[in-house]
PDB file of N, CA and C in Angstrom:
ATOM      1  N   UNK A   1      16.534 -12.750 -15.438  1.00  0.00           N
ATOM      2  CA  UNK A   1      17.704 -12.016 -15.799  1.00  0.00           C
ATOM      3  C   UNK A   1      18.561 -11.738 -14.561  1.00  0.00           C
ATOM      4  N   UNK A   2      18.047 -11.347 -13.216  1.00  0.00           N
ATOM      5  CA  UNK A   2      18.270 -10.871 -12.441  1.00  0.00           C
ATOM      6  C   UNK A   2      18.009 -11.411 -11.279  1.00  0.00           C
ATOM      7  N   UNK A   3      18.967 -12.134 -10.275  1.00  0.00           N
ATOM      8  CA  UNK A   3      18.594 -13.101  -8.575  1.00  0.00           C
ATOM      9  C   UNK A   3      18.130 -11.409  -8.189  1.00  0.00           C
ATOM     10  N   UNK A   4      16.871 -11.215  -7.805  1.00  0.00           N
ATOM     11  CA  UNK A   4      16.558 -10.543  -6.566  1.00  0.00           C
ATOM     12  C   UNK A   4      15.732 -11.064  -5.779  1.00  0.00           C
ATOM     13  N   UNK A   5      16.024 -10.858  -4.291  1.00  0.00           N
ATOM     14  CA  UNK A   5      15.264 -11.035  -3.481  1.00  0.00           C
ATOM     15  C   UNK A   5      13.845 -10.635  -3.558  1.00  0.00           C
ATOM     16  N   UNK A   6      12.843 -11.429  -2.846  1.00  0.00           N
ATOM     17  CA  UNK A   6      11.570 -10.972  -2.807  1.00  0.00           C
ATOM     18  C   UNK A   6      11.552  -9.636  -2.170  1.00  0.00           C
ATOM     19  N   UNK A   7      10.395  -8.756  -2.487  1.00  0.00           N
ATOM     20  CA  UNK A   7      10.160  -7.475  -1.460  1.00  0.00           C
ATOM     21  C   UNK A   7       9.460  -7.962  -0.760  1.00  0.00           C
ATOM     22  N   UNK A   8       9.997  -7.128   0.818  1.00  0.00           N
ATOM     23  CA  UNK A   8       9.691  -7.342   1.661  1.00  0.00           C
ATOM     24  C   UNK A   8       8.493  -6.422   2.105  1.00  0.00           C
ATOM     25  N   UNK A   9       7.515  -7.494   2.671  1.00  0.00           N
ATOM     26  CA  UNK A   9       6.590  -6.908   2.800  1.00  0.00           C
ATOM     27  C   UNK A   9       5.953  -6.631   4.146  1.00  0.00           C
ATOM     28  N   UNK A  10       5.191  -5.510   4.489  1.00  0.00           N
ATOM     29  CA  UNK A  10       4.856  -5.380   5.953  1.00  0.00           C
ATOM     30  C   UNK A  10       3.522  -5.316   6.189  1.00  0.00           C
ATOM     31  N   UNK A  11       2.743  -5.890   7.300  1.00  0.00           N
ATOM     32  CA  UNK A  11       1.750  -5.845   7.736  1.00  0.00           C
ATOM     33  C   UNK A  11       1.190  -4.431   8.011  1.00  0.00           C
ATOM     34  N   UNK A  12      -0.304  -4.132   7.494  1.00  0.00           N
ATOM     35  CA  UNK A  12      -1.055  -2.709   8.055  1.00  0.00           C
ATOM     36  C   UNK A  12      -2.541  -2.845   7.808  1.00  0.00           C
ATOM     37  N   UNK A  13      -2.911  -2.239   8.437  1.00  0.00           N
ATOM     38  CA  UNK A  13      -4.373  -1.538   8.593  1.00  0.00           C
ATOM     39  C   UNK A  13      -5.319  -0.591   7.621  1.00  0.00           C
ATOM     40  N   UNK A  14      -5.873  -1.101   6.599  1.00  0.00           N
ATOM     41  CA  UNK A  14      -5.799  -0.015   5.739  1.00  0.00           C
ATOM     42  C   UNK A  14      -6.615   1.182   6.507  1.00  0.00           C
ATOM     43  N   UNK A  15      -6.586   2.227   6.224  1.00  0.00           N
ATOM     44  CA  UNK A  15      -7.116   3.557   7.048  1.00  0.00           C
ATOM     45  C   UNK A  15      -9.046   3.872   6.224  1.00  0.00           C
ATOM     46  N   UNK A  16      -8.916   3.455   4.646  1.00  0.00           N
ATOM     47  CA  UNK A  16     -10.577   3.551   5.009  1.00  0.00           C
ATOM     48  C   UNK A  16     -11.143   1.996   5.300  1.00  0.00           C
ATOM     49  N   UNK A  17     -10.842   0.641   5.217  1.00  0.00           N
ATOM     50  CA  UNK A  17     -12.111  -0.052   5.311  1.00  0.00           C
ATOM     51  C   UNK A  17     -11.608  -0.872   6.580  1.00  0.00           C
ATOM     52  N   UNK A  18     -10.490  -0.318   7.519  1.00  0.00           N
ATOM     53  CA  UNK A  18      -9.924  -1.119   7.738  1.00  0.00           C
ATOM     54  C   UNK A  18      -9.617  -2.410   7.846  1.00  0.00           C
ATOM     55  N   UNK A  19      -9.571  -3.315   6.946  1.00  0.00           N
ATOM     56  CA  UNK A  19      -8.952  -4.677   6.759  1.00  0.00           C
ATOM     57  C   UNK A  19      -7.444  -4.956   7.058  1.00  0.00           C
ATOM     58  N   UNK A  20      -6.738  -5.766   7.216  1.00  0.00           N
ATOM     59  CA  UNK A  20      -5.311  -6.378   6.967  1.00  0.00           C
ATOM     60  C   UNK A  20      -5.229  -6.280   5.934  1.00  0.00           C
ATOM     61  N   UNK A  21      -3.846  -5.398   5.957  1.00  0.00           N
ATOM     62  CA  UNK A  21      -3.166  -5.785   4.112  1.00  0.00           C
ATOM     63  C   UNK A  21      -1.652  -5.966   4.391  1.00  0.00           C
ATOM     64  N   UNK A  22      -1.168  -6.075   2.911  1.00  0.00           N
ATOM     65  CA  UNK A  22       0.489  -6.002   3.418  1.00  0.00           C
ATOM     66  C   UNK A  22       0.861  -5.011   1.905  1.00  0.00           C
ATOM     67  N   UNK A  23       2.000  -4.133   2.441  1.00  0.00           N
ATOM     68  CA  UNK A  23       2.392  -2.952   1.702  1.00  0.00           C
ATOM     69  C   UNK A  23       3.712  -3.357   1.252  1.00  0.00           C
ATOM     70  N   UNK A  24       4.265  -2.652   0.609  1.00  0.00           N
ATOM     71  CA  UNK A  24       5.816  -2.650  -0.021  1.00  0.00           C
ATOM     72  C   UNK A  24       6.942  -1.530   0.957  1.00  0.00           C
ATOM     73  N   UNK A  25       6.118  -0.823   2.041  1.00  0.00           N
ATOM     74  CA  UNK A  25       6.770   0.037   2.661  1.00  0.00           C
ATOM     75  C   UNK A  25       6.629  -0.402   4.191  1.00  0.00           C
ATOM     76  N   UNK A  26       7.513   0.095   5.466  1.00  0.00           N
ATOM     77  CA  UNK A  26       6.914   0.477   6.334  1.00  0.00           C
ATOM     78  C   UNK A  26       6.321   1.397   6.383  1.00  0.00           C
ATOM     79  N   UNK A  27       5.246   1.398   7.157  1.00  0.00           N
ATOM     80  CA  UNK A  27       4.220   2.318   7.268  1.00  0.00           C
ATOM     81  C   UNK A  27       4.730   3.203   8.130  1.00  0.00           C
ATOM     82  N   UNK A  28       4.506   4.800   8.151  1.00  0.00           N
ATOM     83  CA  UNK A  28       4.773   5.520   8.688  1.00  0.00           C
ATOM     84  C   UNK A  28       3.612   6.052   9.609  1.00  0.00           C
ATOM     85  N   UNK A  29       3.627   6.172  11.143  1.00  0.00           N
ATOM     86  CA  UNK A  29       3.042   6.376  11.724  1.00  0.00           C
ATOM     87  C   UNK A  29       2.303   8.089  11.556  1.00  0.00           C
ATOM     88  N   UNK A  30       1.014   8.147  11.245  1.00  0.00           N
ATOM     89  CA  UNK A  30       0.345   9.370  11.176  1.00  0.00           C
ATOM     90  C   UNK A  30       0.160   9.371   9.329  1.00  0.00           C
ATOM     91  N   UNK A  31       0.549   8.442   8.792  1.00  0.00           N
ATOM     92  CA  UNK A  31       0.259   8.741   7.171  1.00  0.00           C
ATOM     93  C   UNK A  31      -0.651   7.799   7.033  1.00  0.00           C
ATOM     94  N   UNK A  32      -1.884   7.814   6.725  1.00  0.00           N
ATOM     95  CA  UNK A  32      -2.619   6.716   5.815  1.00  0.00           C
ATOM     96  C   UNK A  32      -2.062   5.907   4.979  1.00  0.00           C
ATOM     97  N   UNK A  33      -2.295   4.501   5.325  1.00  0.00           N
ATOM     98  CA  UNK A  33      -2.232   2.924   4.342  1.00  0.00           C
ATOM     99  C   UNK A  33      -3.166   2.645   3.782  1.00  0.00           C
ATOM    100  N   UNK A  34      -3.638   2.608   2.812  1.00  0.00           N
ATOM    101  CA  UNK A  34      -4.654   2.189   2.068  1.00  0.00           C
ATOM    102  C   UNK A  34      -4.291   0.714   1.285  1.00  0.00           C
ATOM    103  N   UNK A  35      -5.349  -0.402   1.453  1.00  0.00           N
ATOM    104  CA  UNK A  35      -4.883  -1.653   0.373  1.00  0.00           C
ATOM    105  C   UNK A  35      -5.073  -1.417  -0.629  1.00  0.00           C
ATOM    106  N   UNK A  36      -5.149  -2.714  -1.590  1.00  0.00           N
ATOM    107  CA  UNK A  36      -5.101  -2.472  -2.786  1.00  0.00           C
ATOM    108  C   UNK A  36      -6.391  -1.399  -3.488  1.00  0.00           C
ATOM    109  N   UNK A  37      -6.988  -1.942  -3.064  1.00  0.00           N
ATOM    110  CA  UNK A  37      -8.933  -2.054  -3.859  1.00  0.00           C
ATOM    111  C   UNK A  37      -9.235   0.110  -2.941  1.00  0.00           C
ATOM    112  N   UNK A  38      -8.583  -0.001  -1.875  1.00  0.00           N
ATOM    113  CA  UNK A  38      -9.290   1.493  -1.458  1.00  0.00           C
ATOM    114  C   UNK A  38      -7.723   2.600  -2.343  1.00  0.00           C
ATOM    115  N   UNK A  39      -6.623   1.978  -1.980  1.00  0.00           N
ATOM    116  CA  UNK A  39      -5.645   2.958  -2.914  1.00  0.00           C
ATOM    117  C   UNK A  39      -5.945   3.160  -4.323  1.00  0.00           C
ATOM    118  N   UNK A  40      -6.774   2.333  -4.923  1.00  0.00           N
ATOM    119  CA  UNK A  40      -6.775   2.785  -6.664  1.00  0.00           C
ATOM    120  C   UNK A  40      -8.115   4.159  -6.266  1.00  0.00           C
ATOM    121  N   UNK A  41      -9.061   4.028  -5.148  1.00  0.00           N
ATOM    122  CA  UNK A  41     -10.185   5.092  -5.273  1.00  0.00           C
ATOM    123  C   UNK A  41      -9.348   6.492  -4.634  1.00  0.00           C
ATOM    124  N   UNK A  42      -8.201   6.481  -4.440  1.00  0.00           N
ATOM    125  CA  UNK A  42      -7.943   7.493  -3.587  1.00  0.00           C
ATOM    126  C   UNK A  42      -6.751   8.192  -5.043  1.00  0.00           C
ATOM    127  N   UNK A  43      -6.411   7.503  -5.732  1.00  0.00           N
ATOM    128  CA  UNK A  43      -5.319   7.731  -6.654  1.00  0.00           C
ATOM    129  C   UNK A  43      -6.267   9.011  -7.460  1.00  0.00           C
ATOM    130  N   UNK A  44      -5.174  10.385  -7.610  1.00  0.00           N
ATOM    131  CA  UNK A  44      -5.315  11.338  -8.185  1.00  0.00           C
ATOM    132  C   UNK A  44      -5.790  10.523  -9.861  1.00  0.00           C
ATOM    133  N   UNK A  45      -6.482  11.712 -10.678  1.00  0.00           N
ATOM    134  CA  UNK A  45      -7.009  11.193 -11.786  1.00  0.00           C
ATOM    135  C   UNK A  45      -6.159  11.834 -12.470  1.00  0.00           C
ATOM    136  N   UNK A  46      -5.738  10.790 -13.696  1.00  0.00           N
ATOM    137  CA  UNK A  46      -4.509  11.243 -14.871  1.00  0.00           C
ATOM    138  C   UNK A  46      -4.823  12.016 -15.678  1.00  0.00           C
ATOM    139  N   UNK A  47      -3.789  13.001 -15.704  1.00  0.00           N
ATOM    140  CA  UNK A  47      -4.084  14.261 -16.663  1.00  0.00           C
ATOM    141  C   UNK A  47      -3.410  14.311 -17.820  1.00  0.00           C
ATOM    142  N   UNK A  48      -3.616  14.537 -19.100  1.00  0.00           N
ATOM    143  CA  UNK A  48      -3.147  14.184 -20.373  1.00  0.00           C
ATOM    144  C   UNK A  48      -3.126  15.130 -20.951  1.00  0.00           C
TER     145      UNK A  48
END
């Protein structure tokens, strides 16, 4: 529907297992990056 550009993506460290990942943000220095697989264990649990 829509030409958009790819998101741009940036290289980081995730903060618990540390591996290489790449995020949708720059990373802000002093905030935890988490990849994929450690950000879903850190994600608040949904309240209904």
């Amino acid at each position: 529907m829509y030409d958009r550009p790819p998101k741009e993506k940036h290289k980081a460290i995730c903060s618990d297992c540390k591996k290489e990942c790449e995020v949708p943000f720059k990373p802000t220095e002093g905030r935890p990056v988490y990849c994929r697989d450690c950000f879903s264990k850190h994600k608040p649990a949904k309240r209904y």
